[in-house]
PDB file of N, CA and C in Angstrom:
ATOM      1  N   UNK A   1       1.139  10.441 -10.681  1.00  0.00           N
ATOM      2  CA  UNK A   1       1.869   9.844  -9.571  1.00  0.00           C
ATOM      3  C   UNK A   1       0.932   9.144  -8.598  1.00  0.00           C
ATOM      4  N   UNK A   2      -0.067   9.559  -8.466  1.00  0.00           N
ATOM      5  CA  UNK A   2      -1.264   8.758  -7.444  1.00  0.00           C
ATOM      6  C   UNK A   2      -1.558   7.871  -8.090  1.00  0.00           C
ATOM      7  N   UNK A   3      -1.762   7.470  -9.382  1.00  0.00           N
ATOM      8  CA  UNK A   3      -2.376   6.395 -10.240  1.00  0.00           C
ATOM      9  C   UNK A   3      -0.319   5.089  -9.856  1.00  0.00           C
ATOM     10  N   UNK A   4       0.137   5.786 -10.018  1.00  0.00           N
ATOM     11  CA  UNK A   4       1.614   4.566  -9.565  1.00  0.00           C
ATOM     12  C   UNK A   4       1.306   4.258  -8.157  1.00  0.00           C
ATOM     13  N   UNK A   5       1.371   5.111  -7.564  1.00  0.00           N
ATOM     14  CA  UNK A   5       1.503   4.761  -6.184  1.00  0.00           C
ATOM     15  C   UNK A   5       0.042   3.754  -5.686  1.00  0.00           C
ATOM     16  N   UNK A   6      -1.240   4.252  -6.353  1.00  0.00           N
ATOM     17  CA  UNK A   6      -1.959   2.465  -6.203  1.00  0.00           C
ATOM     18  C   UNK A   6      -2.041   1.755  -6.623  1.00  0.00           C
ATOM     19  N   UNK A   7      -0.861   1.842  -7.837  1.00  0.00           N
ATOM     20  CA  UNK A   7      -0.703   0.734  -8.357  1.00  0.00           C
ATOM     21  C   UNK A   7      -0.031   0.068  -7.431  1.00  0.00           C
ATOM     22  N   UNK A   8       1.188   0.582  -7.036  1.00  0.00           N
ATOM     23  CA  UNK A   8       1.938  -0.326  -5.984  1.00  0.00           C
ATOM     24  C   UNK A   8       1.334  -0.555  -4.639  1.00  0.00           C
ATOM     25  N   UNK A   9       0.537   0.324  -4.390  1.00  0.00           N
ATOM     26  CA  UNK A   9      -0.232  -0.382  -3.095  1.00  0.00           C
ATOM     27  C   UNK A   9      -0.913  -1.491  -3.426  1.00  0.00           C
ATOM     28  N   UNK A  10      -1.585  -1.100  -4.569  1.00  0.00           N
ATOM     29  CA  UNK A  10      -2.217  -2.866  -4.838  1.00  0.00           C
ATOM     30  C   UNK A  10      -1.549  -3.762  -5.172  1.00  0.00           C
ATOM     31  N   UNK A  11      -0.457  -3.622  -5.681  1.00  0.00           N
ATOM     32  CA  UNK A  11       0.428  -4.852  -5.882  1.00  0.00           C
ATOM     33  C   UNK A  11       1.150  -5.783  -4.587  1.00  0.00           C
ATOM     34  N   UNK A  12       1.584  -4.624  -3.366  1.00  0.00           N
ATOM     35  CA  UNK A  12       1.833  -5.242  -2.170  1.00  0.00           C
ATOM     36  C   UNK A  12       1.164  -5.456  -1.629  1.00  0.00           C
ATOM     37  N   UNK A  13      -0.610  -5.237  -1.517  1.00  0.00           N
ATOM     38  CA  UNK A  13      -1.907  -6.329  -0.845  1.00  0.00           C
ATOM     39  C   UNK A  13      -1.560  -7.168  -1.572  1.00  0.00           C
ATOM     40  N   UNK A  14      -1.504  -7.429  -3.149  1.00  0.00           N
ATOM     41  CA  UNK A  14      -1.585  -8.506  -3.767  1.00  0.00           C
ATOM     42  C   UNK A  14      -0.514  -9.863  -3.085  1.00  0.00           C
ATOM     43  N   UNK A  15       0.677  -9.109  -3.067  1.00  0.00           N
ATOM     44  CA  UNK A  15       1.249  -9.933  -2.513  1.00  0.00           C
ATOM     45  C   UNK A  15       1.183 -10.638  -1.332  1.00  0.00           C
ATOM     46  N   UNK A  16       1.057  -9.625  -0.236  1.00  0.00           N
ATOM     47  CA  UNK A  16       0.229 -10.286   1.203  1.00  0.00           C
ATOM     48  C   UNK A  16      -0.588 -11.334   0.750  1.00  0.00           C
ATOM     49  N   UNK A  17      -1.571 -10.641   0.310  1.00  0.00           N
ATOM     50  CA  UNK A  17      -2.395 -11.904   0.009  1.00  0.00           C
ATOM     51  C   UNK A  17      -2.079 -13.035  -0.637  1.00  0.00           C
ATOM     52  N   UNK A  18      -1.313 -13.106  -1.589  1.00  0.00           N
ATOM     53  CA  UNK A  18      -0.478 -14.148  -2.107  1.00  0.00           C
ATOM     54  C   UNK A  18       0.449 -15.344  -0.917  1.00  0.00           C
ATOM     55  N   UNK A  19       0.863 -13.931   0.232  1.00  0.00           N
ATOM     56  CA  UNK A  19       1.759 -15.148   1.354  1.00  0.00           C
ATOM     57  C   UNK A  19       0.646 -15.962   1.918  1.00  0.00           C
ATOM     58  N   UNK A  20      -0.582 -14.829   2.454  1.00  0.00           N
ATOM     59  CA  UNK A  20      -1.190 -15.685   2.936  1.00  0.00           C
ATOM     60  C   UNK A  20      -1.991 -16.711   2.542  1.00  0.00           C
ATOM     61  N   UNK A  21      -2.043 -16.380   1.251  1.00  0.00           N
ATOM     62  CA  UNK A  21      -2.563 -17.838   0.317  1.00  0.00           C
ATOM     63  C   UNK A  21      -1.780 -19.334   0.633  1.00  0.00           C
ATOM     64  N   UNK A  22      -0.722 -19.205   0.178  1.00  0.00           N
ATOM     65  CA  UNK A  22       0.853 -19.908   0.459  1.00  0.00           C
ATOM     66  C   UNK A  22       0.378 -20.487   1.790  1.00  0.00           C
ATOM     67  N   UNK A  23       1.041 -19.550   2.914  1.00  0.00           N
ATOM     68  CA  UNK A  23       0.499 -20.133   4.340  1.00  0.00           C
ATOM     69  C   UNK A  23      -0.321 -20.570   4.416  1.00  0.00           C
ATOM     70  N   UNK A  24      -1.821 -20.522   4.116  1.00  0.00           N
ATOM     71  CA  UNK A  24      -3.005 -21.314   4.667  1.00  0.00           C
ATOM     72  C   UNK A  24      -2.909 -22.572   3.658  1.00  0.00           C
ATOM     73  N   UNK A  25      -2.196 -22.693   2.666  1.00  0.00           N
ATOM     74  CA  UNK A  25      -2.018 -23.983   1.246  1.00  0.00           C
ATOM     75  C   UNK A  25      -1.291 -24.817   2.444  1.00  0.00           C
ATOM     76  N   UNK A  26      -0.320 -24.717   3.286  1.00  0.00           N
ATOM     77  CA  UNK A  26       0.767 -24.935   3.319  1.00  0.00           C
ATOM     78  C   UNK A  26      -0.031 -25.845   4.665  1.00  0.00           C
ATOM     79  N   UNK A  27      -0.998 -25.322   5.333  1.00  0.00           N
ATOM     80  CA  UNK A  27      -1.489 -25.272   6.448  1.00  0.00           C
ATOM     81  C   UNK A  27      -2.494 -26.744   6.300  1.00  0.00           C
ATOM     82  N   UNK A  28      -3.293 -26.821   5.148  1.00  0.00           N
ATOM     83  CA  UNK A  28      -3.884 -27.593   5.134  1.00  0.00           C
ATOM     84  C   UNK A  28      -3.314 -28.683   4.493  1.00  0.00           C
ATOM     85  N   UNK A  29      -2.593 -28.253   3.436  1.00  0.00           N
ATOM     86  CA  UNK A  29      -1.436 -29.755   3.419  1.00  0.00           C
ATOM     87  C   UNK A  29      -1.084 -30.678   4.456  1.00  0.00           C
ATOM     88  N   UNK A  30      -1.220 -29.874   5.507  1.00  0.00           N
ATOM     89  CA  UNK A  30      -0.464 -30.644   6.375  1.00  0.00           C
ATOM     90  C   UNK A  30       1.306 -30.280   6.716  1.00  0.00           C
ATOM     91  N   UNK A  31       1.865 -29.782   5.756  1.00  0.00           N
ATOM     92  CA  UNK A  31       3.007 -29.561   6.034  1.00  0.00           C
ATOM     93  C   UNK A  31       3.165 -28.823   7.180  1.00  0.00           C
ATOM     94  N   UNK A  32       4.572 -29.318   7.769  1.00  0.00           N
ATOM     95  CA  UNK A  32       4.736 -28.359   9.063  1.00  0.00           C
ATOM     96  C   UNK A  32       5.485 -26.840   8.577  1.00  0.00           C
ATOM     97  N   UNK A  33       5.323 -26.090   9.082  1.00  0.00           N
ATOM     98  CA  UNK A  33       5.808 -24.402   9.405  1.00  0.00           C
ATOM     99  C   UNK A  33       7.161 -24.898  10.096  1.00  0.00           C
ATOM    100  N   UNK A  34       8.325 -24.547   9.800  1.00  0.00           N
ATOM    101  CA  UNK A  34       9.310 -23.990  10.544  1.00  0.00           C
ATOM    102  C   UNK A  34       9.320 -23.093  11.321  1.00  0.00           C
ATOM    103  N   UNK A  35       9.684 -23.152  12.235  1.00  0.00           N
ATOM    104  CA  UNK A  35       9.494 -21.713  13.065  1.00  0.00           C
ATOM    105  C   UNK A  35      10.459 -20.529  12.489  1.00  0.00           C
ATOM    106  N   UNK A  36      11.920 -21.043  12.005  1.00  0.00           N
ATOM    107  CA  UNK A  36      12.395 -19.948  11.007  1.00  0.00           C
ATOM    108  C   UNK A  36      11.471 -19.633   9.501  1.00  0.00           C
ATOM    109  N   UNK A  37      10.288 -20.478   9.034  1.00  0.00           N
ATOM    110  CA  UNK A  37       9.550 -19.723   7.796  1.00  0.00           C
ATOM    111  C   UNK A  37       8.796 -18.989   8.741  1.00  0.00           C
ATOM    112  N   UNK A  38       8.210 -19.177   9.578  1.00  0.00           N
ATOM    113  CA  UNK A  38       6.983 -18.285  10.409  1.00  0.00           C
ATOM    114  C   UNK A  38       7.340 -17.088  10.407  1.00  0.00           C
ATOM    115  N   UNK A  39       8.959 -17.009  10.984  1.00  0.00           N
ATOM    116  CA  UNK A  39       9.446 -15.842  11.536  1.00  0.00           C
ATOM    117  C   UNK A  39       9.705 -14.719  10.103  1.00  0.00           C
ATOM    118  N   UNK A  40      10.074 -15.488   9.282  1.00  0.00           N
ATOM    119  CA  UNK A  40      10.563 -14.265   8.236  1.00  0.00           C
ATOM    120  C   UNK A  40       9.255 -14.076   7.366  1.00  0.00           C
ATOM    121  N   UNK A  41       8.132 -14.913   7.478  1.00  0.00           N
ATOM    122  CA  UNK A  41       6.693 -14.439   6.868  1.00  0.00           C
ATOM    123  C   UNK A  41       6.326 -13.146   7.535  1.00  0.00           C
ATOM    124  N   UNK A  42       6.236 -13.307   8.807  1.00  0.00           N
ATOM    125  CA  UNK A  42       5.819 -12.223   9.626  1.00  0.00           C
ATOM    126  C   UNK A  42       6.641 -10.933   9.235  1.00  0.00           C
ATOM    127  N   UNK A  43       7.954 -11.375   8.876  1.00  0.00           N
ATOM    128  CA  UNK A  43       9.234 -10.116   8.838  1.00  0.00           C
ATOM    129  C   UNK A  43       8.379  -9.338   7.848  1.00  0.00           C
ATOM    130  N   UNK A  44       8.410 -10.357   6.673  1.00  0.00           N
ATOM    131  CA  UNK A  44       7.739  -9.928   5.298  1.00  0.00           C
ATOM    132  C   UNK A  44       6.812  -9.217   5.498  1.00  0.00           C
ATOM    133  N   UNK A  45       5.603 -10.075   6.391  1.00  0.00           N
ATOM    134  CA  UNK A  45       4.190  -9.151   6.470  1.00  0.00           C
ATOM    135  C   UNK A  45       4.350  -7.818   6.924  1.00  0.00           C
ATOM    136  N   UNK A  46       5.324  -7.677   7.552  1.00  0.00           N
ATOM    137  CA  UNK A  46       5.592  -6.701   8.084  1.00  0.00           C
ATOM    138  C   UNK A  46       6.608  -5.126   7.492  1.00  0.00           C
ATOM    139  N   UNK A  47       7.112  -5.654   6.593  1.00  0.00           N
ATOM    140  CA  UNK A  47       7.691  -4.726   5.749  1.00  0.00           C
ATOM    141  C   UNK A  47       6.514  -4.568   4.794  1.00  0.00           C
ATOM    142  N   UNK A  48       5.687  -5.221   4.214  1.00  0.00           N
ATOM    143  CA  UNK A  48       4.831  -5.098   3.481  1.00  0.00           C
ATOM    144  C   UNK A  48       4.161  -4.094   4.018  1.00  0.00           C
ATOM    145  N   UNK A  49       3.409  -4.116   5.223  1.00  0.00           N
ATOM    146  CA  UNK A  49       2.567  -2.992   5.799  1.00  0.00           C
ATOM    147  C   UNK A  49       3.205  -1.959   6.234  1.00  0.00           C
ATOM    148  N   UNK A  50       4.584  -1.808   6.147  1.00  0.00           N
ATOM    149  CA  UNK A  50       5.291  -0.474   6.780  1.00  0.00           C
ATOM    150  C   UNK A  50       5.105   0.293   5.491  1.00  0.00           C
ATOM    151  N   UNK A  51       5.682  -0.377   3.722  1.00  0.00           N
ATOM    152  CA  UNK A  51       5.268   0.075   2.698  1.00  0.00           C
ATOM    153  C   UNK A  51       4.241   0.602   2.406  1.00  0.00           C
ATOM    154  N   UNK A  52       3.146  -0.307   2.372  1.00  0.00           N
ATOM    155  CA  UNK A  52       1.147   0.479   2.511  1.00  0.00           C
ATOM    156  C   UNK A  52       1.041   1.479   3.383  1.00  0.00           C
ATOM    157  N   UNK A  53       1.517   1.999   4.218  1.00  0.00           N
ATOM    158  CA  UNK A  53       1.436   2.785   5.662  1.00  0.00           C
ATOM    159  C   UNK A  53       1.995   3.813   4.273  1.00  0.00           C
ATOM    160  N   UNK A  54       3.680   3.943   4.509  1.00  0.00           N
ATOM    161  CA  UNK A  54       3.930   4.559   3.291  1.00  0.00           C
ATOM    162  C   UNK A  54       3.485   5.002   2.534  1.00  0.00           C
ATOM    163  N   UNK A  55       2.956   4.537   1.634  1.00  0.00           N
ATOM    164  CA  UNK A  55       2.347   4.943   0.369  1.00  0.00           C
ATOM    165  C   UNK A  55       0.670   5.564   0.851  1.00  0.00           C
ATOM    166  N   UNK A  56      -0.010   4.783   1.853  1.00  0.00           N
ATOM    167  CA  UNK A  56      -0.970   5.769   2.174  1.00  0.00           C
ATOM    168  C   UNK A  56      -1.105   7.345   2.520  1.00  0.00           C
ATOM    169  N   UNK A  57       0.615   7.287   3.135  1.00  0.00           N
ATOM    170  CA  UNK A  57       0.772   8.846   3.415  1.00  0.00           C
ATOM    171  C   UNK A  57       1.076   9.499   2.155  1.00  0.00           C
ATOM    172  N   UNK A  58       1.764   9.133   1.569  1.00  0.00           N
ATOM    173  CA  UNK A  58       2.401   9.986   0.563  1.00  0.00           C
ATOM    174  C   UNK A  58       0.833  10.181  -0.564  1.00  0.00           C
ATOM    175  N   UNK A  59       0.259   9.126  -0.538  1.00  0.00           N
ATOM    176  CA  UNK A  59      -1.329   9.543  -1.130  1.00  0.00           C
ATOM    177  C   UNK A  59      -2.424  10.503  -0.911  1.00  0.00           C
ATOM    178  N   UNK A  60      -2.212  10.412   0.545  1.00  0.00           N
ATOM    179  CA  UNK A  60      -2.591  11.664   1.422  1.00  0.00           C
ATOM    180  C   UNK A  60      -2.313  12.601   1.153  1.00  0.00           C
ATOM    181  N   UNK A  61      -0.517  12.944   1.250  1.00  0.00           N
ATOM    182  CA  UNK A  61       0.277  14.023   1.140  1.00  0.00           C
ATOM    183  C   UNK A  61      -0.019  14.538  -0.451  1.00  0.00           C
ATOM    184  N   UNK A  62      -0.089  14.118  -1.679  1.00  0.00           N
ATOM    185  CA  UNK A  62      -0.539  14.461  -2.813  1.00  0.00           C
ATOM    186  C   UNK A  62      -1.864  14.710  -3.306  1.00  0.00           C
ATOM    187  N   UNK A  63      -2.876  13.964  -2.465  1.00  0.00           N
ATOM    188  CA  UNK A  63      -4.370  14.382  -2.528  1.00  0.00           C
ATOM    189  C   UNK A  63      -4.195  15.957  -1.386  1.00  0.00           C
ATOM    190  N   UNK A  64      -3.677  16.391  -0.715  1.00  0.00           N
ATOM    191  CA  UNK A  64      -4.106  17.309   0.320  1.00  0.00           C
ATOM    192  C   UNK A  64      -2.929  18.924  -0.958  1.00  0.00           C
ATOM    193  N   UNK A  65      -2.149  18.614  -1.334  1.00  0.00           N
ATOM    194  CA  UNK A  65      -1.355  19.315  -2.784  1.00  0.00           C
ATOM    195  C   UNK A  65      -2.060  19.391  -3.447  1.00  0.00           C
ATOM    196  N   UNK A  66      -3.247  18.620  -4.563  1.00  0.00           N
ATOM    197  CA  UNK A  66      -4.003  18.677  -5.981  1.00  0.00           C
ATOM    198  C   UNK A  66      -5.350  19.719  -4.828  1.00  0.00           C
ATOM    199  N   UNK A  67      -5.724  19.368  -4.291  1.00  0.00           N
ATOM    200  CA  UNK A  67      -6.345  20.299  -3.192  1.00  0.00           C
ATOM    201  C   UNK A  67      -5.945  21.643  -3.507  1.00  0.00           C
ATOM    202  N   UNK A  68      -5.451  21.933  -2.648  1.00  0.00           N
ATOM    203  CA  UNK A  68      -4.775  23.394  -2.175  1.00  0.00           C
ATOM    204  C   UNK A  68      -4.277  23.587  -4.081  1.00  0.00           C
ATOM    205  N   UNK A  69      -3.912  23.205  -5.057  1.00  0.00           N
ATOM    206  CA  UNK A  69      -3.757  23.737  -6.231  1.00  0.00           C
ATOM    207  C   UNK A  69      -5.089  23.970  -6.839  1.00  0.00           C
ATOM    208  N   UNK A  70      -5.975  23.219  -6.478  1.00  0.00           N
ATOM    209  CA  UNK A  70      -7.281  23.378  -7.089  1.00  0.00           C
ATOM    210  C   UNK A  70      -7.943  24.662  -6.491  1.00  0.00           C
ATOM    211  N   UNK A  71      -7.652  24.804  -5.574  1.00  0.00           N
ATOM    212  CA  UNK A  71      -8.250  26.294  -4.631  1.00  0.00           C
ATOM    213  C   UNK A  71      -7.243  27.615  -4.969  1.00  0.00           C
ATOM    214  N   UNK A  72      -6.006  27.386  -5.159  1.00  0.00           N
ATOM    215  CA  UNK A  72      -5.306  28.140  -5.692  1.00  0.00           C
ATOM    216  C   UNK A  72      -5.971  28.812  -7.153  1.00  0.00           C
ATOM    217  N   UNK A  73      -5.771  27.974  -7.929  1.00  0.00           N
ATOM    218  CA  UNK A  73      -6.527  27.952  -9.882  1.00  0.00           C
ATOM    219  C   UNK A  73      -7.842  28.677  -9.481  1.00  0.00           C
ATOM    220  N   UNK A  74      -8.964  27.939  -8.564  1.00  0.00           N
ATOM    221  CA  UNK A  74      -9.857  28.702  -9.178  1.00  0.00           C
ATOM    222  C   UNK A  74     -10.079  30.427  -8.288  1.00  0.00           C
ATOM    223  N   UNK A  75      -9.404  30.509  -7.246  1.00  0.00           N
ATOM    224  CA  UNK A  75      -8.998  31.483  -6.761  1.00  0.00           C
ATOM    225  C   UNK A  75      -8.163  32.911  -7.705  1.00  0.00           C
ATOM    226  N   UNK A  76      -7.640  32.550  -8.256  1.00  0.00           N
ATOM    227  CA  UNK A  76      -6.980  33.116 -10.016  1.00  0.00           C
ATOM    228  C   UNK A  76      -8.008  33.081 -11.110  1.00  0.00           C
ATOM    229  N   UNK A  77      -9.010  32.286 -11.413  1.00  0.00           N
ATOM    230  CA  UNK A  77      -9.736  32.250 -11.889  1.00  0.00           C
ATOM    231  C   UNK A  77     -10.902  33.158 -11.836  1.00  0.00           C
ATOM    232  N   UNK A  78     -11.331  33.440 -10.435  1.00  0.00           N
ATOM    233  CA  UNK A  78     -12.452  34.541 -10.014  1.00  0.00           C
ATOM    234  C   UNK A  78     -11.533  35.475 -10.240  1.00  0.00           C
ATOM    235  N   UNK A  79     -10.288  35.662  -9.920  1.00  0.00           N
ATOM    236  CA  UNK A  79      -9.945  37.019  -9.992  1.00  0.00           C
ATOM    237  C   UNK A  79      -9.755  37.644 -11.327  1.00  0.00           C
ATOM    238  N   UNK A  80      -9.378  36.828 -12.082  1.00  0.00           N
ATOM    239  CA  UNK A  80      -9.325  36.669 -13.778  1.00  0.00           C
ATOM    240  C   UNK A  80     -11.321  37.258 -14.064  1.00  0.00           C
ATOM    241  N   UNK A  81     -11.864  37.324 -13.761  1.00  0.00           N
ATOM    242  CA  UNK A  81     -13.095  37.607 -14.358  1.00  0.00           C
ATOM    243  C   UNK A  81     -13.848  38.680 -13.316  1.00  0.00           C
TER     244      UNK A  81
END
């Protein structure tokens, strides 16, 4: 489950990085920004990082579990011998 979950964290940097690729393409074109694309990039950027926030915890929350099971096991383990 930690090996999915960075997968998907890296896939939503990927994507960030992908908008902001887009935006700065978009930038030196010359094309103008709408102020309604600005606004829902930002929306985006912004659900994007509420996700990474997300998934950093829950990475946390499962590294601080394989922990405490690993101290558990070998705790059973000394006592086993």
């Amino acid at each position: 489950t930690i090996e999915k979950l960075r997968l998907k964290n890296s896939t939503i940097k990927a994507n960030i990085a992908k908008m902001e690729q887009m935006l700065a393409h978009k930038e030196e074109m010359g094309e103008v920004l709408h102020l309604v694309d600005f606004d829902q990039l930002k929306i985006e950027n912004q659900q994007y990082l509420e996700k990474i926030e997300e998934r950093n915890n829950e990475l946390l929350r499962l590294k601080l579990s394989t922990s405490r099971t690993v101290q558990v096991l070998n705790g059973l383990k000394t006592a086993l011998h």
